[in-house]
N, C-alpha and C. Protein backbone atom coordinates (compact mmCIF):
# COMPACT_ATOMS: atom_id res chain seq x y z
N UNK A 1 19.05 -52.98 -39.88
CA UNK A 1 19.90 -53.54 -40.91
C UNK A 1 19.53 -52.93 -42.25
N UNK A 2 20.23 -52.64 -43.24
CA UNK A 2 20.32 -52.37 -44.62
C UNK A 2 20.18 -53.14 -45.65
N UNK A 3 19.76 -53.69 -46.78
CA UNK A 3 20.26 -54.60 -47.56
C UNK A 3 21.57 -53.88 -48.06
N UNK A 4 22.73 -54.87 -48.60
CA UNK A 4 23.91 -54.37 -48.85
C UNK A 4 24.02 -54.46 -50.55
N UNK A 5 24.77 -53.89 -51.24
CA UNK A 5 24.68 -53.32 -52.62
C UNK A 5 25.87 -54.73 -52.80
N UNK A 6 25.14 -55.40 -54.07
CA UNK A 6 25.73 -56.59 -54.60
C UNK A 6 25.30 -56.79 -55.50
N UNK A 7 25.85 -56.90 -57.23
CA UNK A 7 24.56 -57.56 -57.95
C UNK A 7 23.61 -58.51 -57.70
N UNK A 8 22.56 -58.53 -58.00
CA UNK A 8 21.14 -59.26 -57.20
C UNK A 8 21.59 -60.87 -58.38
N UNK A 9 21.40 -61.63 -57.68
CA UNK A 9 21.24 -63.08 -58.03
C UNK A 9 20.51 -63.75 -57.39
N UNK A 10 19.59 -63.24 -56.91
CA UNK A 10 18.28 -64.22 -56.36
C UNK A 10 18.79 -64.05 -54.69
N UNK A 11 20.15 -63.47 -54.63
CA UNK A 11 20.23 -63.26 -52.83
C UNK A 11 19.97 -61.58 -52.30
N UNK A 12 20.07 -61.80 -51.00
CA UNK A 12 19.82 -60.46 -50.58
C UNK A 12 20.68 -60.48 -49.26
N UNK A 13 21.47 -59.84 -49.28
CA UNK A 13 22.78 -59.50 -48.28
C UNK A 13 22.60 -58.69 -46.99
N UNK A 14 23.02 -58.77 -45.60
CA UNK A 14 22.36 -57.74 -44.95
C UNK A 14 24.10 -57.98 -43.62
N UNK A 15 25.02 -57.60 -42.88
CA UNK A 15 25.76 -57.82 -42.14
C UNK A 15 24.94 -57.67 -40.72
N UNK A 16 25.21 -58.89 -39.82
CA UNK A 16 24.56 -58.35 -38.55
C UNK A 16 25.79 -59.31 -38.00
N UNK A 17 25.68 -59.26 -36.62
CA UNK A 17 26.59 -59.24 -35.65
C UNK A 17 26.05 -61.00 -35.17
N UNK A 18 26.60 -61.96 -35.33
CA UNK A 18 26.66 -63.49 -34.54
C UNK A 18 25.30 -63.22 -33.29
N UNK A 19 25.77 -62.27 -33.03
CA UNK A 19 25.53 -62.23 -31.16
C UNK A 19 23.57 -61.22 -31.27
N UNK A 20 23.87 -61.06 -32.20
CA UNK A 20 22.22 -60.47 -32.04
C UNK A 20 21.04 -60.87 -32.18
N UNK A 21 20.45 -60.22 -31.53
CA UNK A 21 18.84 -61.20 -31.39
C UNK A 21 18.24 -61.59 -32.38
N UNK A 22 18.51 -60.62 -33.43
CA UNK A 22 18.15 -61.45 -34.68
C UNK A 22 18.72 -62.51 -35.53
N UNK A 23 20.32 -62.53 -35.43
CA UNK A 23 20.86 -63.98 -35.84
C UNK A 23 20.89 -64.75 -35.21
N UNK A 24 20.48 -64.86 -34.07
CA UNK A 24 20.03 -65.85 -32.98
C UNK A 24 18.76 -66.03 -33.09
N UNK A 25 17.95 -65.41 -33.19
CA UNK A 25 16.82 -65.95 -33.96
C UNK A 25 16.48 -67.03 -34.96
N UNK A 26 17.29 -66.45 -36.46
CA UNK A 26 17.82 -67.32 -37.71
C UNK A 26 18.18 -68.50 -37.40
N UNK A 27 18.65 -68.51 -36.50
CA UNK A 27 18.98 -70.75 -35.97
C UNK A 27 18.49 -71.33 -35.50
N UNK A 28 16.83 -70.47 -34.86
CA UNK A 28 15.70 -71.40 -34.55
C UNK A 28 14.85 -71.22 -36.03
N UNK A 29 14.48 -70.36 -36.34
CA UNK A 29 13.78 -69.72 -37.21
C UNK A 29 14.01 -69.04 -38.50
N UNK A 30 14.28 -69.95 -39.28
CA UNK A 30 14.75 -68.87 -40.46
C UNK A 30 13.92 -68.58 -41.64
N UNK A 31 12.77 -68.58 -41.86
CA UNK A 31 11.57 -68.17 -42.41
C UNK A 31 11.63 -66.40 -42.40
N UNK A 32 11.74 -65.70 -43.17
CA UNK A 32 12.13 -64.24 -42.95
C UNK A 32 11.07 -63.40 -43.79
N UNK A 33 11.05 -62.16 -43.63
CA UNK A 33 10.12 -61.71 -44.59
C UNK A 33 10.66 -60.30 -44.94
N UNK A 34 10.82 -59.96 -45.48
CA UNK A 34 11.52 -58.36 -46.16
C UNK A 34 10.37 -57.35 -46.88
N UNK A 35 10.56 -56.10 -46.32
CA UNK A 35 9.69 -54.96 -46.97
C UNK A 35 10.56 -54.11 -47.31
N UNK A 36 10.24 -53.20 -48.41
CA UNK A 36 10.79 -52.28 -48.96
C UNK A 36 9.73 -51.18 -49.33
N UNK A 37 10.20 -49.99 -49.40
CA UNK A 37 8.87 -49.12 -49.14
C UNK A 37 9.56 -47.82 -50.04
N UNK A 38 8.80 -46.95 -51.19
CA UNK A 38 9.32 -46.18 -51.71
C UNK A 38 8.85 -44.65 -50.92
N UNK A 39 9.45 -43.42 -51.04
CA UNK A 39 8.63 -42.45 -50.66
C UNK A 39 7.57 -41.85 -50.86
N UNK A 40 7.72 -42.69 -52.08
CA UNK A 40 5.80 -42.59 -52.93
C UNK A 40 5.21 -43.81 -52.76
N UNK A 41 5.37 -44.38 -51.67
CA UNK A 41 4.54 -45.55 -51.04
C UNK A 41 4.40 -46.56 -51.87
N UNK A 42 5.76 -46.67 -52.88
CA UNK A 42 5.67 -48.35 -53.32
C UNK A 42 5.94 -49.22 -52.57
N UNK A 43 5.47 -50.26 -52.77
CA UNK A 43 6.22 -51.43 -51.61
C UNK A 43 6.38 -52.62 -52.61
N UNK A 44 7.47 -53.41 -51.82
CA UNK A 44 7.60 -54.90 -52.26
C UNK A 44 7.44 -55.52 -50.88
N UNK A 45 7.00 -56.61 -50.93
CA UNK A 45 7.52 -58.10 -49.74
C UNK A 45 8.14 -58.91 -50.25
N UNK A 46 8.82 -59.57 -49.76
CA UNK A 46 9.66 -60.59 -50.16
C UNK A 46 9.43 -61.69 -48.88
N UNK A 47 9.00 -62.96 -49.00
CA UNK A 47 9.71 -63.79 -47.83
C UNK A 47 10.46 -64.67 -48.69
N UNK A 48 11.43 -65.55 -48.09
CA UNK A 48 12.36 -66.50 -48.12
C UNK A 48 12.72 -67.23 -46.82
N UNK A 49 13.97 -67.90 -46.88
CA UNK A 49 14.40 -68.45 -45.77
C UNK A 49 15.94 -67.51 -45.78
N UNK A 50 16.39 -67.37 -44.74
CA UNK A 50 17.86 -66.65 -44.57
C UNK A 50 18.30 -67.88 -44.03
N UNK A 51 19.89 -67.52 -44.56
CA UNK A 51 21.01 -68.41 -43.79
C UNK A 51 21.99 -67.82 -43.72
N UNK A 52 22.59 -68.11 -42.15
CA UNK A 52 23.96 -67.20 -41.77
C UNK A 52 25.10 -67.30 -42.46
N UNK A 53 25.85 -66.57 -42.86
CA UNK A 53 27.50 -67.28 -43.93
C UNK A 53 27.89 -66.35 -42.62
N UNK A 54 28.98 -67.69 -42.74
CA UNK A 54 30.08 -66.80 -41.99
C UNK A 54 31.59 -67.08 -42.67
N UNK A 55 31.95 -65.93 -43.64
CA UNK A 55 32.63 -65.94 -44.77
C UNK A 55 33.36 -64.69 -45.42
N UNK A 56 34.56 -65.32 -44.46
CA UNK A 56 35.48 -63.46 -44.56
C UNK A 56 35.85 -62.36 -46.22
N UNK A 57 35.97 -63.59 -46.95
CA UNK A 57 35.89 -62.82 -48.17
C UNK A 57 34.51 -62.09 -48.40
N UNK A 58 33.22 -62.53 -48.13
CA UNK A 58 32.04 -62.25 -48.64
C UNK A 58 31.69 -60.99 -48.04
N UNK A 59 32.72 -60.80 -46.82
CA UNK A 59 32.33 -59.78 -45.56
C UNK A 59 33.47 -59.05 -46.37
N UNK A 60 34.47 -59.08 -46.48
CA UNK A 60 35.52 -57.88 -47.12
C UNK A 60 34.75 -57.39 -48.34
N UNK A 61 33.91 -57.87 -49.24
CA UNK A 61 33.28 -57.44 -50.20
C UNK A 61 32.12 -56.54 -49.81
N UNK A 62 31.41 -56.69 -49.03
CA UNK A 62 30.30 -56.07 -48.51
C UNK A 62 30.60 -54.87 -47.59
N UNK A 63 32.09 -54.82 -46.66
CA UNK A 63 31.97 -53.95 -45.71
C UNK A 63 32.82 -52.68 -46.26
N UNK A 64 31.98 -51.28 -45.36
CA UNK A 64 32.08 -49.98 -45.65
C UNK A 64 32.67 -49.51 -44.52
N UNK A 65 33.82 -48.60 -44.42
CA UNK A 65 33.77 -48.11 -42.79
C UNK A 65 32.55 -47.41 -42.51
N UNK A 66 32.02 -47.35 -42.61
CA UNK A 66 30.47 -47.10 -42.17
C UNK A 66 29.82 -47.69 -41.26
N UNK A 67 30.64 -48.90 -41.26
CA UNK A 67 29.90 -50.16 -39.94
C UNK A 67 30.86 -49.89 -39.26
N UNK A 68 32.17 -49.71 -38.82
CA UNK A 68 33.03 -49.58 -38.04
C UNK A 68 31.94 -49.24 -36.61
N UNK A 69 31.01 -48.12 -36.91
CA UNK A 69 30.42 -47.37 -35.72
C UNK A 69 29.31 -48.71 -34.98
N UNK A 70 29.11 -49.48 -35.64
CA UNK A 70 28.31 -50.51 -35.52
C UNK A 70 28.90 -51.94 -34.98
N UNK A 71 29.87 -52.22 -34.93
CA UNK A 71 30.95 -53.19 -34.67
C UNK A 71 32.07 -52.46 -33.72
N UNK A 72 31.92 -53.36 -32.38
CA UNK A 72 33.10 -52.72 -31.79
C UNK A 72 34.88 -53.08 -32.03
N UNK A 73 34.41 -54.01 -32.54
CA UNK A 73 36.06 -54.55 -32.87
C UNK A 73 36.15 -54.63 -34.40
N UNK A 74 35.25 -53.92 -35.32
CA UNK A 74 35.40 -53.86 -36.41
C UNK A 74 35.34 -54.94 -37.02
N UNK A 75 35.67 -55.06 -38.30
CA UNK A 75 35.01 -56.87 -38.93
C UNK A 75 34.99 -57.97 -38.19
């Protein structure tokens, strides 16, 4: 997964698929932890808690045909 380009307001955006092991995860477990890593070996962590939206405008804002290859039926 990617984080997705949004102005930052304290969230962090990422599209994954209902059906994957990791958003199936998120509904037992949603305690998350995020790394980011520069090529000159900066890093951040981040944990939080994630929560699933399932929210077609929020998804028309976020999606690229770029995921098309990633989604078989597309959004």
């Amino acid at each position: 997964m990617t984080t997705q380009n949004r102005e930052f307001n304290g969230q962090v955006w990422f599209i994954g698929s209902k059906k994957s092991e990791l958003c199936q995860s998120i509904q037992t477990d949603s305690q998350v932890n995020l790394a980011y890593v520069t090529s000159s070996n900066h890093y951040v962590s981040i944990h939080g808690t994630a929560n699933l939206v399932d929210d077609q405008s929020i998804l028309d804002e976020l999606w690229s045909p770029a995921y098309e290859a990633f989604f078989e039926n597309g959004k």
